[in-house]
N, C-alpha and C. Protein backbone atom coordinates (compact mmCIF):
# COMPACT_ATOMS: atom_id res chain seq x y z
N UNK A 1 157.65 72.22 303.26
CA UNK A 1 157.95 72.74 304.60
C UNK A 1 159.14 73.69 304.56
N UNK A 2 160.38 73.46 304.13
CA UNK A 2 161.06 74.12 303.63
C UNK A 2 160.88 75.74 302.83
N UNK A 3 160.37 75.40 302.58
CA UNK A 3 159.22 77.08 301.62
C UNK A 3 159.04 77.28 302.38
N UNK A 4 158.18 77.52 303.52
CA UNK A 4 157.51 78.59 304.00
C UNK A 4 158.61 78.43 305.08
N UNK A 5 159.76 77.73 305.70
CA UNK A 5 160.55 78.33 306.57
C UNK A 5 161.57 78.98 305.77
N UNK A 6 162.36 78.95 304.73
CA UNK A 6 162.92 79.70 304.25
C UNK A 6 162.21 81.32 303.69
N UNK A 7 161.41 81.43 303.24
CA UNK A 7 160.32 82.60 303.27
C UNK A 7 160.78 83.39 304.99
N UNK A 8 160.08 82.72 305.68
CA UNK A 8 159.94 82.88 307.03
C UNK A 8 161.25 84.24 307.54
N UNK A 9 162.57 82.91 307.30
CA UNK A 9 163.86 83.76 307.54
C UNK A 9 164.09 84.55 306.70
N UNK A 10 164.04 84.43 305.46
CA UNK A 10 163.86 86.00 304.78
C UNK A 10 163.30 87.12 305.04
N UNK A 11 162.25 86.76 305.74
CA UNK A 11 161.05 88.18 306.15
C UNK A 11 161.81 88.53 307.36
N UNK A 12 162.09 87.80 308.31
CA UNK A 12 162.45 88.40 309.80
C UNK A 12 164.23 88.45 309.64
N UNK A 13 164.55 88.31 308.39
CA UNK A 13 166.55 89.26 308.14
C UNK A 13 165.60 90.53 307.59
N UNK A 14 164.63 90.87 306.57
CA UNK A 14 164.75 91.94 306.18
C UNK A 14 163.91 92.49 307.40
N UNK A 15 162.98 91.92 308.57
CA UNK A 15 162.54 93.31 309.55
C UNK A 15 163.73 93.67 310.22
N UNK A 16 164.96 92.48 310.56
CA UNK A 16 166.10 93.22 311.35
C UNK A 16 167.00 94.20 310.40
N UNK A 17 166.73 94.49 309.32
CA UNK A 17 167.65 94.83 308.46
C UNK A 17 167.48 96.16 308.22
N UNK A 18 165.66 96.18 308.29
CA UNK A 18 164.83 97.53 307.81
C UNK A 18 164.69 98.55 309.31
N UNK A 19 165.22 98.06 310.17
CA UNK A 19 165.71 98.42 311.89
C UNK A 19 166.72 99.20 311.39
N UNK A 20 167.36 98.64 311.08
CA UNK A 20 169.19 99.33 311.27
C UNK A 20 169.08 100.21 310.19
N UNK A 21 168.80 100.17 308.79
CA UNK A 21 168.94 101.23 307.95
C UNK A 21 167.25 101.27 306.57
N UNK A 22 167.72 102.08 305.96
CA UNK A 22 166.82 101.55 304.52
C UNK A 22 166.70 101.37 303.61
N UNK A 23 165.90 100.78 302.94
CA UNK A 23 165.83 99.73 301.97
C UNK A 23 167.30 99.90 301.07
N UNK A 24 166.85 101.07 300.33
CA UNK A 24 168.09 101.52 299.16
C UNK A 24 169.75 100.94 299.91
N UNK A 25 169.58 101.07 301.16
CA UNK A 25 170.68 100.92 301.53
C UNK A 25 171.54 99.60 301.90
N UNK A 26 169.88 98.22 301.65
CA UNK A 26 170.17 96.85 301.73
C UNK A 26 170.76 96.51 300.55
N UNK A 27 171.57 95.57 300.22
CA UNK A 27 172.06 94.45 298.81
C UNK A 27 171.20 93.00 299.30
N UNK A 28 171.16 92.34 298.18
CA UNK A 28 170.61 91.54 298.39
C UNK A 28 171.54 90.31 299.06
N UNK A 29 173.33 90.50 298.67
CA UNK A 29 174.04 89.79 299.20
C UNK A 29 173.74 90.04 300.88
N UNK A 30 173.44 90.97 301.42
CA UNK A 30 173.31 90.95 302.71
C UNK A 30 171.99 90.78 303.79
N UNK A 31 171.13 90.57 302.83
CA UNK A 31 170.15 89.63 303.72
C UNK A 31 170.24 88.17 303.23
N UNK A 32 171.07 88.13 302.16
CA UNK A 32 171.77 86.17 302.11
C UNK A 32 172.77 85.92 303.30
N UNK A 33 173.55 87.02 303.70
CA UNK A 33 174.82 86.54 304.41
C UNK A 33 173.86 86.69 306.24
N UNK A 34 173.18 87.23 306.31
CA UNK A 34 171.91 87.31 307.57
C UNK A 34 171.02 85.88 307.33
N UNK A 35 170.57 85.91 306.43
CA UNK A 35 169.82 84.38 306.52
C UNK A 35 170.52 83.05 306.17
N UNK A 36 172.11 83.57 306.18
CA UNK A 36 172.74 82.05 305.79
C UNK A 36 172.33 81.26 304.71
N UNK A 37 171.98 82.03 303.54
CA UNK A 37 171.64 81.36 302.26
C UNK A 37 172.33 81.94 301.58
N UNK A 38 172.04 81.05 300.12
CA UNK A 38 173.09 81.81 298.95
C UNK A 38 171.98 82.85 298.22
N UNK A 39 172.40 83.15 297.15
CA UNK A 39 171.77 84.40 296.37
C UNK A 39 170.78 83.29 295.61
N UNK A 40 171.02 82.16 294.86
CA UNK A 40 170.53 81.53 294.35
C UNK A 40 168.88 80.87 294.78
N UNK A 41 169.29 80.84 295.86
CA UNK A 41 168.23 80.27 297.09
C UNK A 41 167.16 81.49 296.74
N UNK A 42 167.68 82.75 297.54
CA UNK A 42 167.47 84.27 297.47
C UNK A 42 165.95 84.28 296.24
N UNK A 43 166.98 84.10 295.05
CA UNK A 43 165.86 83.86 293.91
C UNK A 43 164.85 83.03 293.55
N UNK A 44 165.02 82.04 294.35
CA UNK A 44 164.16 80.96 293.85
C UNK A 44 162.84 81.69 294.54
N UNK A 45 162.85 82.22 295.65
CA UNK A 45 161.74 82.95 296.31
C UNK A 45 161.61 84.23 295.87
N UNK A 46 162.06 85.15 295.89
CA UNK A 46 161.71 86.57 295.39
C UNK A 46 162.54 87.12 294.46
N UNK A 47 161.83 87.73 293.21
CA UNK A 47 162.26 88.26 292.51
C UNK A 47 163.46 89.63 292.75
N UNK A 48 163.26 90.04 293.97
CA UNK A 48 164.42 91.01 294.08
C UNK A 48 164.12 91.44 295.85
N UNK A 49 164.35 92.82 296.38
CA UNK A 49 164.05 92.83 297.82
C UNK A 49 163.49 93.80 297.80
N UNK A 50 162.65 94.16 296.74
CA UNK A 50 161.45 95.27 296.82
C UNK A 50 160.19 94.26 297.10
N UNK A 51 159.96 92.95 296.38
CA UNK A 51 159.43 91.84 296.45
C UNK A 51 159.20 91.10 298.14
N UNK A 52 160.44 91.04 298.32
CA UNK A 52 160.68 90.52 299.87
C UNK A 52 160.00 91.63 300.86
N UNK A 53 160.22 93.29 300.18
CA UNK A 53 160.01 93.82 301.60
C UNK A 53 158.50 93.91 301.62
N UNK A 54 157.80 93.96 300.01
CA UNK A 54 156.89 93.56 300.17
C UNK A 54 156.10 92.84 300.58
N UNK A 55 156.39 91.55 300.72
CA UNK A 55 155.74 90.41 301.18
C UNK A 55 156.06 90.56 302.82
N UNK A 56 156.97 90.57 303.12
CA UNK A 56 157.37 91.05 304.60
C UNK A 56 156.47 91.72 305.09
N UNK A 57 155.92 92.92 304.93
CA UNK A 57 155.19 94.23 305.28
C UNK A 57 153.75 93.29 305.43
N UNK A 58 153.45 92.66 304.39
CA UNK A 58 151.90 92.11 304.24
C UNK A 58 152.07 90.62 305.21
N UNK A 59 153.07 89.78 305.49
CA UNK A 59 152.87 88.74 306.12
C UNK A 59 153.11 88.81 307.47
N UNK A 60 153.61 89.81 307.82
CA UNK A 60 154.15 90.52 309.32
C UNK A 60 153.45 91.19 310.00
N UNK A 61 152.89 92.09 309.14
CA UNK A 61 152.10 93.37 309.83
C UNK A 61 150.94 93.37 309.10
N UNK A 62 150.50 94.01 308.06
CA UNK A 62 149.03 93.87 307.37
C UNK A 62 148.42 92.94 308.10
N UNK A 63 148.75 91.30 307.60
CA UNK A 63 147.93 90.30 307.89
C UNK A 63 147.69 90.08 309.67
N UNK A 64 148.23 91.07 310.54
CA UNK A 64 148.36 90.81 311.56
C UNK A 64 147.40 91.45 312.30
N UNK A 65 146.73 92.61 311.37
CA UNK A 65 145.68 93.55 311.66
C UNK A 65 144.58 93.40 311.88
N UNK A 66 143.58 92.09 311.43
CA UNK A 66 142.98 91.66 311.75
C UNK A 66 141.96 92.11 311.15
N UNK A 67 141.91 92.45 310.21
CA UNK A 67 140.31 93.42 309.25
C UNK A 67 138.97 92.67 308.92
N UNK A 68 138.52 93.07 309.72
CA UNK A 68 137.18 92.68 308.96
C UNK A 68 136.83 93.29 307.35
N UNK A 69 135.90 92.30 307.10
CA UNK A 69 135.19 93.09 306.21
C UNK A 69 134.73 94.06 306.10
N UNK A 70 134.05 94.73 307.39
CA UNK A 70 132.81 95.34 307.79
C UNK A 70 133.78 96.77 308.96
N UNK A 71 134.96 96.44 308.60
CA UNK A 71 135.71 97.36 309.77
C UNK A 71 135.16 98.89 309.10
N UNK A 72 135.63 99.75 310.30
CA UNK A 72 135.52 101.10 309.89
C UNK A 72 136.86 101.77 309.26
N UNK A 73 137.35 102.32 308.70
CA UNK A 73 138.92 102.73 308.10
C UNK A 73 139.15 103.57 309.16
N UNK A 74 138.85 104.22 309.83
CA UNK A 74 139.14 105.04 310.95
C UNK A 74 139.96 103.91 312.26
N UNK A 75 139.60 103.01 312.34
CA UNK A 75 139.86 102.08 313.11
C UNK A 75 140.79 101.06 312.61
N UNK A 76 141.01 100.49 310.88
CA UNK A 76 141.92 100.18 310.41
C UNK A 76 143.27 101.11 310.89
N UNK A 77 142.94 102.30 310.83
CA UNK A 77 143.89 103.64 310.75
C UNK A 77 144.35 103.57 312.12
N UNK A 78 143.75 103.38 313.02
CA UNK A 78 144.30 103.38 314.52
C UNK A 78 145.38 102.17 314.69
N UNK A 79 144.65 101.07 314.23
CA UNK A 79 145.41 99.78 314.24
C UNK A 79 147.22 99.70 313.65
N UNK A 80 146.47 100.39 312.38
CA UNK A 80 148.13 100.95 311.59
C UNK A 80 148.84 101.91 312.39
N UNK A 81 148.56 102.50 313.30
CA UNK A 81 149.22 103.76 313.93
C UNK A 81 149.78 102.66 315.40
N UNK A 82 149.41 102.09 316.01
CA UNK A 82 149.60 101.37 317.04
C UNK A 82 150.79 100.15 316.37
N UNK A 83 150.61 99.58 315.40
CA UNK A 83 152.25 99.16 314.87
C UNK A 83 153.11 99.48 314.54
N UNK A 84 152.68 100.89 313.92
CA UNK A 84 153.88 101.60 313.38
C UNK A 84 154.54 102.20 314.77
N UNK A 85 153.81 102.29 315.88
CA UNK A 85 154.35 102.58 316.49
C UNK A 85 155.15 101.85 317.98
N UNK A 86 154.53 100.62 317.90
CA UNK A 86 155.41 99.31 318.32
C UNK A 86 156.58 98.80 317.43
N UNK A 87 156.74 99.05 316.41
CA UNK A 87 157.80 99.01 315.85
C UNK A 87 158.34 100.09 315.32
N UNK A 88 158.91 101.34 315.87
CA UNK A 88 159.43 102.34 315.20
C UNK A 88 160.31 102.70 313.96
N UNK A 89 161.56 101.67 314.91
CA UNK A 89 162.42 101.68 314.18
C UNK A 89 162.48 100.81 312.82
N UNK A 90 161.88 99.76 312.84
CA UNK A 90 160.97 99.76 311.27
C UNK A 90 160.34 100.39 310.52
N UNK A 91 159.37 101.09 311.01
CA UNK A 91 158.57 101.79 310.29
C UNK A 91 159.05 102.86 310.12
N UNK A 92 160.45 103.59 310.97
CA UNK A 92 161.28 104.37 310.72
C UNK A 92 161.79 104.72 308.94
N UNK A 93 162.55 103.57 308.65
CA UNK A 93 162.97 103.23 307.41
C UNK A 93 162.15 103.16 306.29
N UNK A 94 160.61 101.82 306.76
CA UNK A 94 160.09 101.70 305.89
C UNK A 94 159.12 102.59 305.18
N UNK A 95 159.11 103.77 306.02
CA UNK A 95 157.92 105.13 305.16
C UNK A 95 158.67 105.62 304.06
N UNK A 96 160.17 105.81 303.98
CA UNK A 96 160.99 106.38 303.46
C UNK A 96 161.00 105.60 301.64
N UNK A 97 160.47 103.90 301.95
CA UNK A 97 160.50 103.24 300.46
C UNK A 97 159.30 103.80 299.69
N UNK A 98 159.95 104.85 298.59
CA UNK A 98 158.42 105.29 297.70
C UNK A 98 158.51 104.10 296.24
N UNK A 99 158.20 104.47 295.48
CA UNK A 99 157.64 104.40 294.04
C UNK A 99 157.00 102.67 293.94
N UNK A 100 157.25 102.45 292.99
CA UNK A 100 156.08 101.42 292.94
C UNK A 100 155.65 100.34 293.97
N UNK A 101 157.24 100.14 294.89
CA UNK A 101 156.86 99.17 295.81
C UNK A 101 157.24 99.86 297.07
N UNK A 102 156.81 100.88 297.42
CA UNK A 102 156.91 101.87 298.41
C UNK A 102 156.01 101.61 299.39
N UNK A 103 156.21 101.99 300.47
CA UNK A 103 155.09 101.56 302.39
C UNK A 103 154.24 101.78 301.61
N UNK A 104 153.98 103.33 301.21
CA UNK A 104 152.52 103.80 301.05
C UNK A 104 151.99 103.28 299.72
N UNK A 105 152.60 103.03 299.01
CA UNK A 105 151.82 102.62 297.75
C UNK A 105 151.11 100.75 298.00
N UNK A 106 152.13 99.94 298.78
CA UNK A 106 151.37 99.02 299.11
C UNK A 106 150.56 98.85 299.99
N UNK A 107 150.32 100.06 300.94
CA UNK A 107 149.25 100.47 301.77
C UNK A 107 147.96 100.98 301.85
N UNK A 108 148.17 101.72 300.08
CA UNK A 108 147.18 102.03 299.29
C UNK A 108 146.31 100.88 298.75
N UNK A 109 147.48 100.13 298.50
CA UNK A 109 146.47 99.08 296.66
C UNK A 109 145.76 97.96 297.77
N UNK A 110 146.14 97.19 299.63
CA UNK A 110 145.42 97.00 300.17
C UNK A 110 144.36 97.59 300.57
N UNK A 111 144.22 99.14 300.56
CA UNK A 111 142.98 99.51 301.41
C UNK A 111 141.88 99.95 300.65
N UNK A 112 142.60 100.39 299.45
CA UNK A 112 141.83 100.50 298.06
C UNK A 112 139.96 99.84 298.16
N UNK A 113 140.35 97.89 298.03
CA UNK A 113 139.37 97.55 297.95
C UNK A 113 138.59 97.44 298.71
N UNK A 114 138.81 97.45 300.33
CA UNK A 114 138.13 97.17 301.56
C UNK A 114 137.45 98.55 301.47
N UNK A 115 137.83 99.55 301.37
CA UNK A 115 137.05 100.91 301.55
C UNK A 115 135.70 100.93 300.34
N UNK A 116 136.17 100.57 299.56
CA UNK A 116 135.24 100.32 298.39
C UNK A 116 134.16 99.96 298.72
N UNK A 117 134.51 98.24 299.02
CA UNK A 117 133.73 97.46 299.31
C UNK A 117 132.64 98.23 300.29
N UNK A 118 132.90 99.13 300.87
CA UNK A 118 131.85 99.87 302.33
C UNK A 118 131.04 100.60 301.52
N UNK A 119 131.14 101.02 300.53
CA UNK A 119 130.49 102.49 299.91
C UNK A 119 129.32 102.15 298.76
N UNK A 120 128.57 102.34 298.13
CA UNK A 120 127.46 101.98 296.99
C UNK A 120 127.88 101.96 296.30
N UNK A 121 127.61 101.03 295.53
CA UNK A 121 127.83 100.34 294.01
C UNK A 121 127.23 101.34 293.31
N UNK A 122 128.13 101.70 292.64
CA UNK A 122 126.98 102.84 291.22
C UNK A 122 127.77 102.67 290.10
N UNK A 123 127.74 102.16 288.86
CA UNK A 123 128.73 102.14 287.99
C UNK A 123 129.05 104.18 287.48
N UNK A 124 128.15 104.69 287.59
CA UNK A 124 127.99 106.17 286.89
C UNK A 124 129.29 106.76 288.19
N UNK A 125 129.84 106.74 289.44
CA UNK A 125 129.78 107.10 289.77
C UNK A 125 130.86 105.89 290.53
N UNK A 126 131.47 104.93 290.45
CA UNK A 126 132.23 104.59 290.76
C UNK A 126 133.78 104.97 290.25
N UNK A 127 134.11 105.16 289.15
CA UNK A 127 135.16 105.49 288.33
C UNK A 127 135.86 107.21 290.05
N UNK A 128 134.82 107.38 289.61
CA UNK A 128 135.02 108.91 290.84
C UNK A 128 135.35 108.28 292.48
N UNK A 129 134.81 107.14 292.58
CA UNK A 129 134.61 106.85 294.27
C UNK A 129 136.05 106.30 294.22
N UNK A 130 136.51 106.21 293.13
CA UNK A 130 138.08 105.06 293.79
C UNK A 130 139.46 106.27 293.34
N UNK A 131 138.70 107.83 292.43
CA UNK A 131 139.54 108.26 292.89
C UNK A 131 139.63 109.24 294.15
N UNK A 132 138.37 109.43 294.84
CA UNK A 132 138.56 110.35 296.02
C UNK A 132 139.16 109.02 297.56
N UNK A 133 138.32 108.00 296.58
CA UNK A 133 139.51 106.78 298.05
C UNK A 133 140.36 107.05 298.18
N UNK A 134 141.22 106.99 296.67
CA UNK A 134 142.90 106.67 297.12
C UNK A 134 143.17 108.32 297.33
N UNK A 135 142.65 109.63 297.22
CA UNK A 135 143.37 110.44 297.30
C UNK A 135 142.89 110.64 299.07
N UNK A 136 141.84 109.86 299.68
CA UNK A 136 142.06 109.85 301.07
C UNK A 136 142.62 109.13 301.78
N UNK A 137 143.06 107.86 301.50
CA UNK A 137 144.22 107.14 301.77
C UNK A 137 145.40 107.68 301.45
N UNK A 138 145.80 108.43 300.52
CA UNK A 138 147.20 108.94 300.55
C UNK A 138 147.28 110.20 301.54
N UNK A 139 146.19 111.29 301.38
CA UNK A 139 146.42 112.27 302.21
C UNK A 139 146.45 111.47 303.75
N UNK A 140 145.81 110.35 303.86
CA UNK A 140 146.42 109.59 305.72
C UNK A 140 147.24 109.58 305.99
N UNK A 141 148.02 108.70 304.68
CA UNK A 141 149.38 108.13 304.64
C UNK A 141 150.40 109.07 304.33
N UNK A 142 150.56 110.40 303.79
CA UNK A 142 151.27 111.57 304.11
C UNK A 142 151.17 111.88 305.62
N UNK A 143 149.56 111.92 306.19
CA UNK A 143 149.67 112.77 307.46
C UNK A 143 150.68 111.54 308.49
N UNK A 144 150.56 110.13 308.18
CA UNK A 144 151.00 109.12 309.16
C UNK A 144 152.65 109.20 309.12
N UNK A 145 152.81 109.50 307.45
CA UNK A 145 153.96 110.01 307.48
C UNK A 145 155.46 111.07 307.99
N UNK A 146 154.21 112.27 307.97
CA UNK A 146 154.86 113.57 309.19
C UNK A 146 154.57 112.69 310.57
N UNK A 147 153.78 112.19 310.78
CA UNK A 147 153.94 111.84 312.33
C UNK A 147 154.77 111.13 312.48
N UNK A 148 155.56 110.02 311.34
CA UNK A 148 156.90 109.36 311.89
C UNK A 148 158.14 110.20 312.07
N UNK A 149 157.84 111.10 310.73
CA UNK A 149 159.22 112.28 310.73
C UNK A 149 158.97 113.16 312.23
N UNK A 150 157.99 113.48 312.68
CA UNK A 150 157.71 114.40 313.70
C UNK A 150 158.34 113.98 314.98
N UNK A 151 158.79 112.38 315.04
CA UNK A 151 159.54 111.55 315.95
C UNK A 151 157.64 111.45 316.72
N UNK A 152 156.61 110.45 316.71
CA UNK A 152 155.72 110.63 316.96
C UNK A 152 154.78 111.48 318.08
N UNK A 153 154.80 112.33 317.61
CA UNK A 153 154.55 113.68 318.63
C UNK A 153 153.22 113.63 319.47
N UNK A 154 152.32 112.34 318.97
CA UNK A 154 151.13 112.55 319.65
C UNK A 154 151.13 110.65 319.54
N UNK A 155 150.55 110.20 320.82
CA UNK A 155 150.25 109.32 321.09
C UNK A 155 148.98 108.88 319.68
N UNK A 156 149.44 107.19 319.50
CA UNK A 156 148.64 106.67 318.46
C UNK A 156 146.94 106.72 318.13
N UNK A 157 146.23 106.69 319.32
CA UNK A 157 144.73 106.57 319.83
C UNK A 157 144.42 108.33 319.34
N UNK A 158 145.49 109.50 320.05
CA UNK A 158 145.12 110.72 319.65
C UNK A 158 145.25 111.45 318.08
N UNK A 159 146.53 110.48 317.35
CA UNK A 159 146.56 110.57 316.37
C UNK A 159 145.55 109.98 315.08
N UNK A 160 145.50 109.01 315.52
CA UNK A 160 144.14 108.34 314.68
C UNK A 160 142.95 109.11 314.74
N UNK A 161 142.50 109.34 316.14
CA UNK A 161 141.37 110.62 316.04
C UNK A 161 141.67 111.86 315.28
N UNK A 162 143.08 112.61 315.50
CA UNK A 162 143.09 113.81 314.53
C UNK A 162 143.14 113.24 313.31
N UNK A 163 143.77 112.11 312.40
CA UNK A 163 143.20 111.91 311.16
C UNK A 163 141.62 111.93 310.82
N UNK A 164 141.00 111.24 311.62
CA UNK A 164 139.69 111.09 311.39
C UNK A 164 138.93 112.70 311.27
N UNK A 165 138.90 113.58 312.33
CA UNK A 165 138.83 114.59 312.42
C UNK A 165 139.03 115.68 311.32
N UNK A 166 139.85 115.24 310.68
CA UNK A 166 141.09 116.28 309.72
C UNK A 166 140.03 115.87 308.29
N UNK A 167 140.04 114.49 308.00
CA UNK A 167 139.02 114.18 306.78
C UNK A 167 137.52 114.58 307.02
N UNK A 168 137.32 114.79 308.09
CA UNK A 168 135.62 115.30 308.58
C UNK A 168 135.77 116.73 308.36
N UNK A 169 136.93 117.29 308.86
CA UNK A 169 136.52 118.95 308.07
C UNK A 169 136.93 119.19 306.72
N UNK A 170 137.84 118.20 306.19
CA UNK A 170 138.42 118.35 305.05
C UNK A 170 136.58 118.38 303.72
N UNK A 171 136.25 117.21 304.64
CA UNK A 171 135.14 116.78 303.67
C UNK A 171 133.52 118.03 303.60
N UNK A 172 133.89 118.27 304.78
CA UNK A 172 132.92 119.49 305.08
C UNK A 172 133.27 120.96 304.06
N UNK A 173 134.31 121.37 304.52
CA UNK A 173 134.75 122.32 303.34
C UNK A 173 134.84 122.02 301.77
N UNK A 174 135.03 120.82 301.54
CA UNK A 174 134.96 120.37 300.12
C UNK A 174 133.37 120.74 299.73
N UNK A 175 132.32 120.08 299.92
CA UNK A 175 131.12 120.04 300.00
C UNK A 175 130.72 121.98 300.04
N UNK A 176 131.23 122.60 300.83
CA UNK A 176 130.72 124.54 301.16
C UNK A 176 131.51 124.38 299.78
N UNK A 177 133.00 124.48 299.14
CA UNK A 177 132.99 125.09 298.18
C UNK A 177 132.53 124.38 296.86
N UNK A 178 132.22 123.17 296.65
CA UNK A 178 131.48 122.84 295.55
C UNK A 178 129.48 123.08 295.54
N UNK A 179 129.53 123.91 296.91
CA UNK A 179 127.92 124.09 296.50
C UNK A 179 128.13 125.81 296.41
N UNK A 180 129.13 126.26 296.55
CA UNK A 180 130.02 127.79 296.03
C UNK A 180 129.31 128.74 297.40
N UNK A 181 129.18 127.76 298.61
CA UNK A 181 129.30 128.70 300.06
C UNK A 181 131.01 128.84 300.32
N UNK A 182 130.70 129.78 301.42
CA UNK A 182 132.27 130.26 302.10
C UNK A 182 132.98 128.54 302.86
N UNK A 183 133.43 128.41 303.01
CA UNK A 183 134.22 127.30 303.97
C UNK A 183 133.76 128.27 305.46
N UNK A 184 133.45 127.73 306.27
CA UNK A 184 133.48 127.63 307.65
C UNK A 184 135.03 128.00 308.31
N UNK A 185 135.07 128.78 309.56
CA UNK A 185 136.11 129.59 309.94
C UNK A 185 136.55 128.29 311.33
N UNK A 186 137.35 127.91 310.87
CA UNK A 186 137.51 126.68 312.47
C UNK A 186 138.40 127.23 313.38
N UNK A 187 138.14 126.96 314.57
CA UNK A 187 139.58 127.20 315.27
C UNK A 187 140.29 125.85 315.97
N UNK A 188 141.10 126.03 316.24
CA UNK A 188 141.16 124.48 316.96
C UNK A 188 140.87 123.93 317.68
N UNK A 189 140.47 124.78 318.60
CA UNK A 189 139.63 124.23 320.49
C UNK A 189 138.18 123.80 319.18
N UNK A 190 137.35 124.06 318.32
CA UNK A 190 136.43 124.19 317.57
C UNK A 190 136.75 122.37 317.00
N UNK A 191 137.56 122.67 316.64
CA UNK A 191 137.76 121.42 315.38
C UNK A 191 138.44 120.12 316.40
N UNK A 192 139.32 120.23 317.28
CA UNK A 192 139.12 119.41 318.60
C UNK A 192 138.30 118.43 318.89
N UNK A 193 137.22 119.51 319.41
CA UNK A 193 135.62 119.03 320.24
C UNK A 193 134.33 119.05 319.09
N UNK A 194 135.15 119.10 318.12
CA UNK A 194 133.94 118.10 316.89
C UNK A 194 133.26 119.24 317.10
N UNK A 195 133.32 120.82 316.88
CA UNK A 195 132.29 121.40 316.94
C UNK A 195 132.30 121.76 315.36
N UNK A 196 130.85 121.38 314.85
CA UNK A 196 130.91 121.18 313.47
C UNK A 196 129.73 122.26 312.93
C-alpha cells in the first residue's frame, strides 16, 4: 500500500514541479524536499527523474485517455490536444524534454503500436509501415508542438482537424510525386473545406 502511495506523491510533486519550470531545471533533491521524502526513498522507486517524469506522463495523462483498441489516431490526437490543453502550464515545460526520455519520444513508442495494430499485416512491407508511422507521429508531434510555442492559437477540436487535414494532403502529394504527377495547387479556403 505504501508503493503505490508513495509513487502517487512522486507523480503529483513532479506535475506541480513541471508547472513552475522544466525538467533540466528540477534536482532530484527537490522533488524529495516537495514530497517529504529522502533521496533514498527517491531511489528505491525510480531510477532517476527522467524515469519519474516518465511514468508521471503515462499514469496521469496517457492512461487517462481512454484508447481503445479500435480508436481512430485522429481522435487519439484530439484527445491529446484537449489535455495538453487543460493543463498548459504542464505541457508548457513538458514538450521542451527531448532525447531519449523526451514528451515526444514517449508519445511516439506509445502510439507506435496502436497505429500498427490498425493497418495490414504484411511481413514484405511492414519494416516500411512502422517507418512512415513514426515519421507521422512525429511530424503531429512537431505540429502539436508549434501549437504550444504558438501560445495555442487555435482552439483544440480545430486543431486536431488541421492535423488531420495537413496528413490528408501531405499523403495526397506524396502519392502525385511517387507516381511522378505534378502535386496539386491548394489554396487554403481549398484545403479547409476538404476540397480534394
Amino acid at each position: 500500500m505504501a508503493l503505490k502511495s508513495t509513487e502517487r506523491t512522486l507523480r503529483k510533486c513532479m506535475r506541480k514541479l513541471l508547472r513552475e519550470k522544466h525538467l533540466s531545471k528540477i534536482t532530484i533533491r527537490e522533488i524529495c524536499e516537495t514530497a517529504e521524502i529522502g533521496n533514498r526513498t527517491f531511489y528505491r522507486y525510480y531510477s532517476d527523474k527522467y524515469a519519474l517524469f516518465e511514468d508521471t506522463y503515462i499514469k496521469e495523462f496517457y492512461e487517462k485517455l481512454d484508447i481503445t483498441d479500435d480508436m481512430y489516431i485522429y481522435e487519439i490526437y484530439k484527445r491529446i490536444l484537449f489535455q495538453i490543453y487543460d493543463e498548459k502550464e504542464f505541457f508548457t515545460h513538458t514538450i521542451a524534454v527531448k532525447g531519449q526520455n523526451g514528451f515526444c519520444e514517449i508519445l511516439e513508442e506509445l502510439l507506435v503500436p496502436h497505429i500498427s495494430s490498425l493497418l495490414t499485416k504484411d511481413s514484405y512491407i511492414d519494416k516500411a509501415k512502422d517507418y512512415f508511422i513514426r515519421r507521422d507521429i512525429q511530424t503531429a508531434l512537431l505540429m502539436i508542438e508549434d501549437w504550444i510555442k504558438t501560445d495555442f492559437n487555435k482552439p483544440p477540436e480545430e486543431f486536431s482537424e488541421f492535423i488531420r487535414l495537413c496528413a490528408a494532403l501531405h499523403g495526397k502529394w506524396e502519392y502525385q510525386i511517387a507516381m511522378k504527377d505534378t502535386p496539386d495547387d491548394y489554396t487554403l479556403e481549398k484545403f479547409l473545406n476538404s476540397e480534394w
